[in-house]
C-alpha atoms as a PDB file:
ATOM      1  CA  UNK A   1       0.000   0.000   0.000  1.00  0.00           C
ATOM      2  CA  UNK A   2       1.323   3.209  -0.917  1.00  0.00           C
ATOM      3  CA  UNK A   3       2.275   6.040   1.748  1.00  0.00           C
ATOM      4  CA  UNK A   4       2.308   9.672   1.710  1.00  0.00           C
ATOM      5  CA  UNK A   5       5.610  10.913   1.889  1.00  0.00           C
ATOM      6  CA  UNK A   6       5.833  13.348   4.761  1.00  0.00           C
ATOM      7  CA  UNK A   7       7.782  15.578   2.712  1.00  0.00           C
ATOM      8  CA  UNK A   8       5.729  16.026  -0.708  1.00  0.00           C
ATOM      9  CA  UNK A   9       3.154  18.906  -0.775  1.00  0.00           C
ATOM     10  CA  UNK A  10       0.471  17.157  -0.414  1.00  0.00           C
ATOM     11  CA  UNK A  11       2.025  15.477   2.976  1.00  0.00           C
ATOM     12  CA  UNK A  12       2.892  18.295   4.210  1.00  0.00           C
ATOM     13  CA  UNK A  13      -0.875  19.969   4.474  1.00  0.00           C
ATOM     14  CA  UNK A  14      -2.329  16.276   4.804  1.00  0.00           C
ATOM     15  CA  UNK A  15      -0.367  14.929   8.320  1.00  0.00           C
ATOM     16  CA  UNK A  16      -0.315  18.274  10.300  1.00  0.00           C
ATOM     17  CA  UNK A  17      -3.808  18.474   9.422  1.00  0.00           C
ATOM     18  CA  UNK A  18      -4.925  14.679  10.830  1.00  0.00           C
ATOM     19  CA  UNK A  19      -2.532  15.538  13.416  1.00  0.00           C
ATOM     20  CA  UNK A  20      -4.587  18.546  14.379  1.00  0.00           C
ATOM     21  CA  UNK A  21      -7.615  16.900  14.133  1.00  0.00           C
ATOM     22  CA  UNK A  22      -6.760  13.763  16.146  1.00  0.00           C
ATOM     23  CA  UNK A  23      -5.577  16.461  19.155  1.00  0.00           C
ATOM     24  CA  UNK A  24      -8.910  18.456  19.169  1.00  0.00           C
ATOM     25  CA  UNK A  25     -10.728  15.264  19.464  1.00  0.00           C
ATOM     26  CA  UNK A  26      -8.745  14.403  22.296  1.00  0.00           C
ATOM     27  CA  UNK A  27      -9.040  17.247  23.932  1.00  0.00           C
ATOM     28  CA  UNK A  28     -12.696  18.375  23.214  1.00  0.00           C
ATOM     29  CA  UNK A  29     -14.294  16.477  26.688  1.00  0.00           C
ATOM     30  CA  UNK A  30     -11.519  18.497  28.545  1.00  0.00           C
ATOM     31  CA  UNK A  31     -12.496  21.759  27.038  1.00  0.00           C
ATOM     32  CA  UNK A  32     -16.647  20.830  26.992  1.00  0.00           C
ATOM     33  CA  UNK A  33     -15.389  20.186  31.070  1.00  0.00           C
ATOM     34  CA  UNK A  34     -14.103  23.078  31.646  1.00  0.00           C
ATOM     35  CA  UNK A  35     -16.651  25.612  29.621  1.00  0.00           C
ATOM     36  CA  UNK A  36     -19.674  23.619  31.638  1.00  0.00           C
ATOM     37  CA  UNK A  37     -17.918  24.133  35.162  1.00  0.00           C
ATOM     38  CA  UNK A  38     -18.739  28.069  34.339  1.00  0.00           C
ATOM     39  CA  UNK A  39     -22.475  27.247  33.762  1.00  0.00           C
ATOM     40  CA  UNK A  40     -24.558  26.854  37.365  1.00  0.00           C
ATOM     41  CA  UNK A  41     -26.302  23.136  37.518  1.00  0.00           C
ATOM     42  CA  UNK A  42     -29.672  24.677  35.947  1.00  0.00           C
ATOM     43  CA  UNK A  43     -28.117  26.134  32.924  1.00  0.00           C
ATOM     44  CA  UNK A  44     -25.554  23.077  32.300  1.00  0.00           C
ATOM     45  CA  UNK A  45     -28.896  20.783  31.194  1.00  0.00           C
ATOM     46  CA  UNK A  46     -30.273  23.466  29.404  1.00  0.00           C
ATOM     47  CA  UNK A  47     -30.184  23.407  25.400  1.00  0.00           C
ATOM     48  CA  UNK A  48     -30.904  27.059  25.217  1.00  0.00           C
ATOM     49  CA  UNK A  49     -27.114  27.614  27.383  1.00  0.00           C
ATOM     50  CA  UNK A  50     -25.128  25.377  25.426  1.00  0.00           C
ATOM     51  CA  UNK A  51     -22.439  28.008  24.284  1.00  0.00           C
ATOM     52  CA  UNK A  52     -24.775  31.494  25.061  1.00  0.00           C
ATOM     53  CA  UNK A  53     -24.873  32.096  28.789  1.00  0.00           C
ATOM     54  CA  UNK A  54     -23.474  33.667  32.074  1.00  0.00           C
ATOM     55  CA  UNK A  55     -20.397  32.583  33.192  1.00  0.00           C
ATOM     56  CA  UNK A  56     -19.945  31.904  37.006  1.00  0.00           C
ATOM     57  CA  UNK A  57     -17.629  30.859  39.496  1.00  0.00           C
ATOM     58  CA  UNK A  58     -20.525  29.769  41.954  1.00  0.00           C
ATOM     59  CA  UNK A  59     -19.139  25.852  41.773  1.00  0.00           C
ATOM     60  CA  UNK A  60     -15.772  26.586  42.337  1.00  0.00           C
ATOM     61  CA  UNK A  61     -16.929  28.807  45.493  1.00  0.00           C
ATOM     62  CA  UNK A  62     -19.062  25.908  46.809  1.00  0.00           C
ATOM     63  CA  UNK A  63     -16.566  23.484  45.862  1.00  0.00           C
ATOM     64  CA  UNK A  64     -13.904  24.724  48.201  1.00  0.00           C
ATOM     65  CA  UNK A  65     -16.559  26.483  51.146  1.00  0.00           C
ATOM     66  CA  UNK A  66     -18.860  23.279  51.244  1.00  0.00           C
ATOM     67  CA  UNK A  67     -17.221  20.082  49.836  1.00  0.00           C
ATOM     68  CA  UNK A  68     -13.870  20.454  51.526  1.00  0.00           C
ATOM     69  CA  UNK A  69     -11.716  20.415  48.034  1.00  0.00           C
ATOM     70  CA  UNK A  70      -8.600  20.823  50.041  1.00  0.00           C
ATOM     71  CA  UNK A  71      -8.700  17.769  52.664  1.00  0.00           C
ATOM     72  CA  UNK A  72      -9.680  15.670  49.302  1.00  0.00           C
ATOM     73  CA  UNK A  73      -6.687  17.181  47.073  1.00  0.00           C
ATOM     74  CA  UNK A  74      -4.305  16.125  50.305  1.00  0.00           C
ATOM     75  CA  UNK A  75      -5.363  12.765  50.539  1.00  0.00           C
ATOM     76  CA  UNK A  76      -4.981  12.482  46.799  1.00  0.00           C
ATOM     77  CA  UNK A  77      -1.513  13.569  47.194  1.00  0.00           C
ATOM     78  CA  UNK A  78      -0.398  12.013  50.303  1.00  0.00           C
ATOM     79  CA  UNK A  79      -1.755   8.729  48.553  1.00  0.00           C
ATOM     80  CA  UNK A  80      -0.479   8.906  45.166  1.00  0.00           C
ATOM     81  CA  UNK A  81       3.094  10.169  46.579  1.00  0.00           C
ATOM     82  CA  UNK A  82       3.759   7.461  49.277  1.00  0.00           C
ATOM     83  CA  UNK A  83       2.143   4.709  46.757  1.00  0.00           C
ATOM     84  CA  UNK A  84       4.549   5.562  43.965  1.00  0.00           C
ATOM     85  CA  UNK A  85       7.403   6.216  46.345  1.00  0.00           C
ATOM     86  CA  UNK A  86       6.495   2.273  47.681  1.00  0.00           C
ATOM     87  CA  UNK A  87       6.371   0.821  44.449  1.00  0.00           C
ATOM     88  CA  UNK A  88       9.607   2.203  43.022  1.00  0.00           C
ATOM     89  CA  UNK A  89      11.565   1.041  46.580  1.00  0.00           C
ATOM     90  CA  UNK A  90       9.924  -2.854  45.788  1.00  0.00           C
ATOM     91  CA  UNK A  91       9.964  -2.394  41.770  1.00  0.00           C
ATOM     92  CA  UNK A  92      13.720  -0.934  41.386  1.00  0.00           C
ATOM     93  CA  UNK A  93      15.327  -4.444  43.719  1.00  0.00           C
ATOM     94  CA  UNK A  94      12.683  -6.425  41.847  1.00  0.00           C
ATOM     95  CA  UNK A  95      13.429  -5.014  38.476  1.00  0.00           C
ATOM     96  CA  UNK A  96      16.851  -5.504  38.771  1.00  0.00           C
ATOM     97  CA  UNK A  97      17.391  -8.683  39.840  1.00  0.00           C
ATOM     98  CA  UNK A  98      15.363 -10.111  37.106  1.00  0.00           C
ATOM     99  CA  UNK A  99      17.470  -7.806  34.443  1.00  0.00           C
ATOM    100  CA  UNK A 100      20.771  -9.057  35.671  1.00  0.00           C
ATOM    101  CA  UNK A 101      20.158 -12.189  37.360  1.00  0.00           C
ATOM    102  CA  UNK A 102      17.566 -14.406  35.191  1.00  0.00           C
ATOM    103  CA  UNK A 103      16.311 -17.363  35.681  1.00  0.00           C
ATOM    104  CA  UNK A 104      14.562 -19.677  33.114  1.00  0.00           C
ATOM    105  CA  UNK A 105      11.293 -18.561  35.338  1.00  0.00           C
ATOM    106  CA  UNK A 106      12.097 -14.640  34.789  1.00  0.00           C
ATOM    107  CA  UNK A 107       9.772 -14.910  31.567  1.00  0.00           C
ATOM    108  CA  UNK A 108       6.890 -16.435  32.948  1.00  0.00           C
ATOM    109  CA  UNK A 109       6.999 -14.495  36.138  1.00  0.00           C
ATOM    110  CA  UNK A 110       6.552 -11.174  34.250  1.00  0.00           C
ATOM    111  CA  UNK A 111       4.136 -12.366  32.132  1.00  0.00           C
ATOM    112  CA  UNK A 112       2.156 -13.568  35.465  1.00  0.00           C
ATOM    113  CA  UNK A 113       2.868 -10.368  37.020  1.00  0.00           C
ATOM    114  CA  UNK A 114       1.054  -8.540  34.096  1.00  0.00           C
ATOM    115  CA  UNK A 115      -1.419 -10.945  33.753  1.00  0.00           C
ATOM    116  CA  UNK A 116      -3.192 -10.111  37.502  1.00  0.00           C
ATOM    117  CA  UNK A 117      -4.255  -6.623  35.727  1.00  0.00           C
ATOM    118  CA  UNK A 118      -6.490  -8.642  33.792  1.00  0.00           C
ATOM    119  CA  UNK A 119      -8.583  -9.488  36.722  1.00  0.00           C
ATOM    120  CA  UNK A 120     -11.739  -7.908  37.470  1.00  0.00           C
ATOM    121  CA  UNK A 121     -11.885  -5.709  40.321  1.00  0.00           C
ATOM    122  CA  UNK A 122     -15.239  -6.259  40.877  1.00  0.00           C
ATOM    123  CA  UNK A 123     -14.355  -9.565  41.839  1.00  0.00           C
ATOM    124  CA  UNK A 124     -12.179  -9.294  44.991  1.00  0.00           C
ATOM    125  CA  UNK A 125     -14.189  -6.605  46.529  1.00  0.00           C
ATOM    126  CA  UNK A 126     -15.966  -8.112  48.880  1.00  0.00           C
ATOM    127  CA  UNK A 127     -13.301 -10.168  50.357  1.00  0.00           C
ATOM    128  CA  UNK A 128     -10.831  -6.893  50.116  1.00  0.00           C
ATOM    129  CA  UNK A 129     -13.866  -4.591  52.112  1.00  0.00           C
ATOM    130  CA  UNK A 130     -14.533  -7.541  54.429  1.00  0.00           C
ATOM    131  CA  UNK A 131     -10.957  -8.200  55.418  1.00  0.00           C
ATOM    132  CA  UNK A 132     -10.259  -4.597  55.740  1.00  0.00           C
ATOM    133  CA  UNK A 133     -13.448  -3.760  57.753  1.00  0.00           C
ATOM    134  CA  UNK A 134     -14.306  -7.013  60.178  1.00  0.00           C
ATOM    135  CA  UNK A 135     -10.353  -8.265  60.457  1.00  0.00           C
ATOM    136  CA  UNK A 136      -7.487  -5.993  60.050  1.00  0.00           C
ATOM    137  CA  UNK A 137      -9.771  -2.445  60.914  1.00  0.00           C
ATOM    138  CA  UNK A 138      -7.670  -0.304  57.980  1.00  0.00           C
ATOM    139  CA  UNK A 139     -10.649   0.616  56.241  1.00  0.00           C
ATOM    140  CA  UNK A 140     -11.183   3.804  55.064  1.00  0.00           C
ATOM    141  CA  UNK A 141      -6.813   4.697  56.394  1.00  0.00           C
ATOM    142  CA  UNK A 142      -4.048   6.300  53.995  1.00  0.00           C
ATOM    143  CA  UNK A 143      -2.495   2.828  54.969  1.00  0.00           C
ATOM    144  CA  UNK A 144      -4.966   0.603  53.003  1.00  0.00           C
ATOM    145  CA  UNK A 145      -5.080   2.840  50.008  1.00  0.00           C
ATOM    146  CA  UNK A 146      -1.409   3.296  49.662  1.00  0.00           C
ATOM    147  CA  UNK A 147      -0.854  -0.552  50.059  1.00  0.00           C
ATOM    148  CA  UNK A 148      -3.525  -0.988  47.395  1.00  0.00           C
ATOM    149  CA  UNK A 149      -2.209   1.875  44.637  1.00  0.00           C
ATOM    150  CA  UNK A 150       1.015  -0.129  45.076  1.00  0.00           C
ATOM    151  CA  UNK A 151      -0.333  -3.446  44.294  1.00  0.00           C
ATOM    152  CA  UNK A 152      -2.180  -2.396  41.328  1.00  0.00           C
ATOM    153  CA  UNK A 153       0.864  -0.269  39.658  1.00  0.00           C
ATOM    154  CA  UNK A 154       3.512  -2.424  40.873  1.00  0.00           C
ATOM    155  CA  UNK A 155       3.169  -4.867  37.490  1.00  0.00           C
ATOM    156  CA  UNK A 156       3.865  -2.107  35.220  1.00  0.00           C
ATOM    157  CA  UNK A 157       6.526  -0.587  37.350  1.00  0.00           C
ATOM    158  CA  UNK A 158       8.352  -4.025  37.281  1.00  0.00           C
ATOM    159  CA  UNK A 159       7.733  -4.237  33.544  1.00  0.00           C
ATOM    160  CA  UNK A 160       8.705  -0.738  32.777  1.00  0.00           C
ATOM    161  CA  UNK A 161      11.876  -0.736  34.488  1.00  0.00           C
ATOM    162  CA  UNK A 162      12.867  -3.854  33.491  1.00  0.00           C
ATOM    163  CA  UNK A 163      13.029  -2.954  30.299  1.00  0.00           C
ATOM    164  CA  UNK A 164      15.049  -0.045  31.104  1.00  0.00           C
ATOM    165  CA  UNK A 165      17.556  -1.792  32.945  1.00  0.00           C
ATOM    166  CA  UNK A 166      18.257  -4.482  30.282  1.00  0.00           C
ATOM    167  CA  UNK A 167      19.798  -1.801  28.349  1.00  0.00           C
ATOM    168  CA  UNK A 168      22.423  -1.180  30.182  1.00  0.00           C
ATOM    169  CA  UNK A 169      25.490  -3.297  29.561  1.00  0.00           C
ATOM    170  CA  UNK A 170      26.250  -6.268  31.956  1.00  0.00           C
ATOM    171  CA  UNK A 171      29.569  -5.487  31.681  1.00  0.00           C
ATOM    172  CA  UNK A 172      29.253  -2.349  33.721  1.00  0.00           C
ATOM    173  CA  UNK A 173      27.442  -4.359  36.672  1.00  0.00           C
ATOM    174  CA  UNK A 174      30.170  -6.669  36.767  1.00  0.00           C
ATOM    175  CA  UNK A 175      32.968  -4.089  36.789  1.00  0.00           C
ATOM    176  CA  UNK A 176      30.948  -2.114  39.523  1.00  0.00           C
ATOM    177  CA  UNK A 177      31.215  -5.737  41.569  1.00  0.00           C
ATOM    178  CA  UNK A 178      35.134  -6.703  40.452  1.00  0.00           C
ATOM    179  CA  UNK A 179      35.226  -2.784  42.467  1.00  0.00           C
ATOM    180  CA  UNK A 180      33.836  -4.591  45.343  1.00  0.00           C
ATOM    181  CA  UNK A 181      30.714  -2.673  45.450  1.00  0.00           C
ATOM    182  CA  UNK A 182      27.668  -4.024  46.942  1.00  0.00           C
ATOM    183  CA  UNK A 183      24.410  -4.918  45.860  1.00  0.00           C
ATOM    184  CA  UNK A 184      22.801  -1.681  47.137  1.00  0.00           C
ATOM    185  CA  UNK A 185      25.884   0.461  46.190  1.00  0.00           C
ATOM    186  CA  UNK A 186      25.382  -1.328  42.388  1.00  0.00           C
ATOM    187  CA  UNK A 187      21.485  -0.204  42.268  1.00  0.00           C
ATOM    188  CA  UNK A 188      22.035   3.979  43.753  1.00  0.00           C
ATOM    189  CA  UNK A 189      25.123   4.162  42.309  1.00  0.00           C
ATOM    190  CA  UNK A 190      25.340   2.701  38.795  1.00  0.00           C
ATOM    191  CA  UNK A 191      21.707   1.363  37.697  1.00  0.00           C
ATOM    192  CA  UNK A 192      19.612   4.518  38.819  1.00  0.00           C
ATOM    193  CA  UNK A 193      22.516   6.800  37.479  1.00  0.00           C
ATOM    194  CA  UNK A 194      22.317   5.575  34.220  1.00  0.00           C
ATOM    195  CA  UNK A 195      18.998   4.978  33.898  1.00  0.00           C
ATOM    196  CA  UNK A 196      17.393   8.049  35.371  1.00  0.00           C
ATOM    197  CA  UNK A 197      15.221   8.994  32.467  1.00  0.00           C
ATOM    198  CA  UNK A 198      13.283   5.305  32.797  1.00  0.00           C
ATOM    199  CA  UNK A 199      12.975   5.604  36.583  1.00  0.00           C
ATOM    200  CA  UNK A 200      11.347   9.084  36.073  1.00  0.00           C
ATOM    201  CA  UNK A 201       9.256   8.512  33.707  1.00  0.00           C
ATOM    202  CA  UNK A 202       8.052   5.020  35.585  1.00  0.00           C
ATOM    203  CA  UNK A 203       7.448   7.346  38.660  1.00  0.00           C
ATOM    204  CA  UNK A 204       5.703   9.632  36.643  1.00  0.00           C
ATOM    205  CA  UNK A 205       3.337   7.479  35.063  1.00  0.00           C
ATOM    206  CA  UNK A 206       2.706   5.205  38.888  1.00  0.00           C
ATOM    207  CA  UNK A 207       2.099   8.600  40.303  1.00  0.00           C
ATOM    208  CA  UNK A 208      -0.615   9.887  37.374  1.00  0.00           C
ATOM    209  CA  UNK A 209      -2.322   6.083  37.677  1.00  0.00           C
ATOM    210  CA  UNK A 210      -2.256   6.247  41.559  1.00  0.00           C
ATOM    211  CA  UNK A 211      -3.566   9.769  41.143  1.00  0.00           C
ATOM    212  CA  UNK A 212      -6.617   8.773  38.549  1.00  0.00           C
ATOM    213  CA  UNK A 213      -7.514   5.375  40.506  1.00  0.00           C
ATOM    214  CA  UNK A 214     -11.479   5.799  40.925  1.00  0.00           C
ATOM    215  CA  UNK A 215     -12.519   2.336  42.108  1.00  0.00           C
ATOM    216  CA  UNK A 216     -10.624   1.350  44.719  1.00  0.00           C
ATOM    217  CA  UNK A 217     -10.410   4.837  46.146  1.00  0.00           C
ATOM    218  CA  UNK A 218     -13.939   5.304  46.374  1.00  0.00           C
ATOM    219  CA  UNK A 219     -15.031   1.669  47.211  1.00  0.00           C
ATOM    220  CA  UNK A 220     -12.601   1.715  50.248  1.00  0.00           C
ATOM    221  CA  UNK A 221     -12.764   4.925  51.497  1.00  0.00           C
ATOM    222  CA  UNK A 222     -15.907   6.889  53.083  1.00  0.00           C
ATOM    223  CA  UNK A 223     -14.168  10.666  54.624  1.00  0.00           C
ATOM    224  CA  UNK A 224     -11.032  10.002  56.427  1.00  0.00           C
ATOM    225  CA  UNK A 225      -8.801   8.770  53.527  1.00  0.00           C
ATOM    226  CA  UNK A 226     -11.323  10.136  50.728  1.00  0.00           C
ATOM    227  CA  UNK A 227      -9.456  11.170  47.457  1.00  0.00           C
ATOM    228  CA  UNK A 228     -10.541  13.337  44.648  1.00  0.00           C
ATOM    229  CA  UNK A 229     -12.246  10.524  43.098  1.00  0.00           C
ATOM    230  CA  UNK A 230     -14.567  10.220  45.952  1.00  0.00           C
ATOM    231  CA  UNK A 231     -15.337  14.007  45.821  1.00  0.00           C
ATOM    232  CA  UNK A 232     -16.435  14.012  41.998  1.00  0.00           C
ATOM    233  CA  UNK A 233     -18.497  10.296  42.999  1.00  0.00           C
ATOM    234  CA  UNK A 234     -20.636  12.285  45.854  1.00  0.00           C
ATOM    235  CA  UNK A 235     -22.059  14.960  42.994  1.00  0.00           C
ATOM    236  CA  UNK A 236     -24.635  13.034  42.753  1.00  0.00           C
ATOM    237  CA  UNK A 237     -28.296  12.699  44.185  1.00  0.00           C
ATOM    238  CA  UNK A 238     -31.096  10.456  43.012  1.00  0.00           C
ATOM    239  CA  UNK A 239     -32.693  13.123  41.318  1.00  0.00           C
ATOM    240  CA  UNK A 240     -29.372  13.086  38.763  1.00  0.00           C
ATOM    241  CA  UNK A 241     -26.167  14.638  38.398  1.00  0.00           C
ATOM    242  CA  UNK A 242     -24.989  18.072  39.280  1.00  0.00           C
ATOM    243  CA  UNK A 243     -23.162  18.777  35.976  1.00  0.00           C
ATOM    244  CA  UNK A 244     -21.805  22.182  36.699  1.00  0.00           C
ATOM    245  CA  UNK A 245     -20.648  20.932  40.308  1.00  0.00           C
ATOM    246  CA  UNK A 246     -19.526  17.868  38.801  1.00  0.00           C
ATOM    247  CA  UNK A 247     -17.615  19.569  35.633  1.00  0.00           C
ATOM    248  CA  UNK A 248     -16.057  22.101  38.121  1.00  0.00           C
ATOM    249  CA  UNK A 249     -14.441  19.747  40.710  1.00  0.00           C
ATOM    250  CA  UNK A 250     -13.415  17.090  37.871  1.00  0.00           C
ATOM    251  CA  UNK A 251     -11.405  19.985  36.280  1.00  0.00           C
ATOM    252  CA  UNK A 252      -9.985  20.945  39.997  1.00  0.00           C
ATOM    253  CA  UNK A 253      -8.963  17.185  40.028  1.00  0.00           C
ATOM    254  CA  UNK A 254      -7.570  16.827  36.804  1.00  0.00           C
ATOM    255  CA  UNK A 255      -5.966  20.289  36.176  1.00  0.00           C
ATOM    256  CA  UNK A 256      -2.605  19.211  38.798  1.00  0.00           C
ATOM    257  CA  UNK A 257      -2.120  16.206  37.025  1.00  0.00           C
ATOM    258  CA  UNK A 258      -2.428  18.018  33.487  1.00  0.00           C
ATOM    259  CA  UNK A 259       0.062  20.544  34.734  1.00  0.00           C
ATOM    260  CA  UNK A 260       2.510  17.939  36.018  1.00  0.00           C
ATOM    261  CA  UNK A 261       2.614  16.122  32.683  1.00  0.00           C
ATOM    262  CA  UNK A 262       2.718  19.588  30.606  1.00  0.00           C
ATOM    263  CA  UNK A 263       5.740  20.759  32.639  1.00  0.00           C
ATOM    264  CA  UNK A 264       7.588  16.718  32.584  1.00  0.00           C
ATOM    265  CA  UNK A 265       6.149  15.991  28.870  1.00  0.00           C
ATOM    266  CA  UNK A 266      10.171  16.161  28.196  1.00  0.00           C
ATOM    267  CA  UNK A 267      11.454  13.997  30.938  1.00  0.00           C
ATOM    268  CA  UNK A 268       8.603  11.836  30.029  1.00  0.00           C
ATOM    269  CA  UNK A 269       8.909  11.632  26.170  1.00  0.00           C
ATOM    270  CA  UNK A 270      12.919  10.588  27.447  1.00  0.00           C
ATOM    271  CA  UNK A 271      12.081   8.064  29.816  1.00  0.00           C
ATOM    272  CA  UNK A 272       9.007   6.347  27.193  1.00  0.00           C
ATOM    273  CA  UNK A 273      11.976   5.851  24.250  1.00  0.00           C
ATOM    274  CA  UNK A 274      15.386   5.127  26.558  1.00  0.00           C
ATOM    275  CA  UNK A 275      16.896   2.880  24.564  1.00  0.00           C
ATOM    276  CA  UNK A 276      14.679   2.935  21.625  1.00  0.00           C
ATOM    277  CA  UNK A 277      17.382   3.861  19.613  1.00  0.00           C
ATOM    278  CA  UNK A 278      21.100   2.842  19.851  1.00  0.00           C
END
């Protein structure tokens, strides 16, 4: 099948063009998000306000007066933070003794590893609340929901910076141990070094998942350890939604993490093709 060249005239109006195009469609919801969180609950449902009407910051004001947005944007951050920080300290060890020390089971234990993100949540939530609630008594704790953001991001932190690691020449680790250096001394001084663009991107990426996790974060949480998540779940009554309440404290919960990855988009790009090309 014959390809546009990127270069000819015709390339050069076509691919900008579906590039364009693919963007906006991307980031249309965001925008239609953001524009509704202006319009008060009465107006967003309204045909006759879809793009002519008042602007107002009345759900931002009763976002942070009435709903508490701040204690919900901590716990988000405490969470995401100490989960990411948890699963690089187990992922980095992990990572890197199955880069330089494989067995013939190295294969089928990453492959298992990924495979448990195939199974439904849905399924282990009653014995997860039950456990939590009747037996251990960390329901609704920073404790539970860190242990849990780690568990559910540590298969692609494994995976991720296993891949990063095997890039690196062998021949460096063994030098680094004919030195007499240690195990510990080989992973913060010679593994993390040169492979600082995977690690941040890997955090990066743990810490935007641990920071978007809806389900367990509002199935295992009620107000003490309630995340973001929780606070755009309780817009709701059973007469409907609030969709200016609800557009205006989703953008207050997605807007950090936006700015994050606008301001790392470099480090991440780095990290995402380390060793792509040699």
């Amino acid at each position: 099948m014959a390809t546009i060249d990127q270069t000819s005239p015709l390339g050069k109006v076509l691919w900008p063009t579906l590039a364009w195009t693919v963007a906006l469609i991307f980031f249309f919801p965001i925008f239609w998000m953001v524009f509704t969180s202006f319009k008060t609950d009465a107006d967003a449902v309204k045909p006759e306000f879809l793009f002519s009407f008042t602007p107002t910051l009345e759900n931002y004001l009763n976002m942070t007066e009435n709903y508490d947005y701040w204690r919900f944007a901590i716990n988000s951050v405490i969470t995401s933070v100490f989960a990411t920080t948890l699963a690089l300290i187990v992922g980095i060890p992990a990572a890197y003794a199955m880069a330089f020390n494989p067995s013939r089971h190295t294969k089928d234990i990453l492959v298992w590893m990924l495979s448990t993100k195939m199974l439904p949540a849905a399924a282990v939530l009653y014995p997860m609340t039950f456990l939590t609630k009747n037996f251990l008594g960390i329901f609704d704790t920073h404790f539970l929901v860190i242990i849990v953001l780690c568990l559910i991001n540590l298969p692609i932190v494994i995976w991720m910076l296993f891949t990063y690691f095997k890039e690196i020449p062998k021949e460096i680790i063994e030098a680094g141990k004919m030195d007499g250096v240690t195990t510990w001394g080989e992973i913060k001084d010679i593994l993390i070094p040169l492979s600082w663009g995977g690690v941040a991107s890997t955090a990066l990426l743990a810490f935007i998942f641990c920071w978007n996790e809806a389900y367990w974060t509002v199935r295992l949480t009620t107000t003490e350890a309630a995340t973001l998540s929780k606070l755009i779940e309780g817009n709701r009554a059973p007469e409907g939604l609030f969709f200016g309440r609800l557009s205006a404290v989703s953008t207050a919960a997605v807007g950090p993490i936006v700015v994050l990855g606008w301001f790392c988009q470099k480090q991440l790009v780095r990290g995402l093709t380390f060793g792509a090309v040699k």
